[in-house]
Protein backbone atom coordinates (compact mmCIF):
# COMPACT_ATOMS: atom_id res chain seq x y z
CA UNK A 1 92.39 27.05 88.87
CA UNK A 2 93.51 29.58 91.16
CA UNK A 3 95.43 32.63 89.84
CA UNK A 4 98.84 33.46 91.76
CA UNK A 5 99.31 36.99 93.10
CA UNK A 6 102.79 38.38 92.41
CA UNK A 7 104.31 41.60 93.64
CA UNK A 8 106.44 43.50 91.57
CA UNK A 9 108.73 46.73 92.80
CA UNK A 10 109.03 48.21 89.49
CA UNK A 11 106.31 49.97 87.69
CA UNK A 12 103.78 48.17 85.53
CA UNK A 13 102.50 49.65 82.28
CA UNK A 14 99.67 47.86 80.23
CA UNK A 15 100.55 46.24 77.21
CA UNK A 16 104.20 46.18 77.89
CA UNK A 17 106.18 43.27 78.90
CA UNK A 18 107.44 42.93 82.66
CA UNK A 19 110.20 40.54 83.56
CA UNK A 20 109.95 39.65 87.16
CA UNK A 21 112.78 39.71 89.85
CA UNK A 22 115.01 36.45 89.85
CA UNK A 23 112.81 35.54 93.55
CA UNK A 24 109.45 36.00 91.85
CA UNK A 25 110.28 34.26 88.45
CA UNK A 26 111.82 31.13 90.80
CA UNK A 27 108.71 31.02 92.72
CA UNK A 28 105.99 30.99 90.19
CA UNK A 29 108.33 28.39 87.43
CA UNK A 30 109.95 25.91 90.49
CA UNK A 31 107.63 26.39 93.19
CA UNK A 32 104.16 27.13 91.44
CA UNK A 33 105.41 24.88 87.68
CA UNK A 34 104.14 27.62 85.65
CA UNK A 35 104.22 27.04 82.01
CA UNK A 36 104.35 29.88 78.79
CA UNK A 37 100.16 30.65 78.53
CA UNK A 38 99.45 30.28 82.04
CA UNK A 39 98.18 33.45 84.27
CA UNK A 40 99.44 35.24 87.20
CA UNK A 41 98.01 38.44 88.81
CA UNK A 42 100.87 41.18 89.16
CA UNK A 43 100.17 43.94 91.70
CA UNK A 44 103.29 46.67 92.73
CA UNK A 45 101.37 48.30 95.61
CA UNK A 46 100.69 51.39 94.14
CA UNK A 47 96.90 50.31 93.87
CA UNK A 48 97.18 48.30 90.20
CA UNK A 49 96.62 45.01 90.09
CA UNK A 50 97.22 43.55 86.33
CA UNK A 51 95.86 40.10 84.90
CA UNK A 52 99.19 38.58 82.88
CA UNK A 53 100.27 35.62 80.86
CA UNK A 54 103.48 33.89 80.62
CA UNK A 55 105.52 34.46 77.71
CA UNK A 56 109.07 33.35 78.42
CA UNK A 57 110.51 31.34 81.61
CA UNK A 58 114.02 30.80 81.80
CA UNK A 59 116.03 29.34 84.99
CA UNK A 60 116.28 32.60 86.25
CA UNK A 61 113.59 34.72 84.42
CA UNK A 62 109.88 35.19 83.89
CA UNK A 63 108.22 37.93 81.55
């Protein structure tokens, strides 16, 4: 299964959860059907790239 690529504005720190924009988090849990466990690939441009699970999907939020 291929992994989504996400872009993220804010900053990303390891081991720290991120909660995606409302556009992002609608996209990968109504577009993509993302469930808790699955993986998506957040990058924020500044030349990171991080490997990240699901942990929480609400209507409007994804972390």
């Amino acid at each position: 299964m291929r992994v989504p690529h996400i872009y993220q504005a804010s900053s990303i720190a390891l081991n720290t959860p991120v909660t995606l924009d409302e556009d992002a988090a609608g996209h990968i849990g109504r577009v993509l059907r993302m469930k808790v466990g699955e993986k998506v690939s957040i990058f924020n441009g500044e030349g990171g790239e991080y490997l990240s699970e699901i942990i929480e999907v609400t209507k409007k939020m994804l972390s």
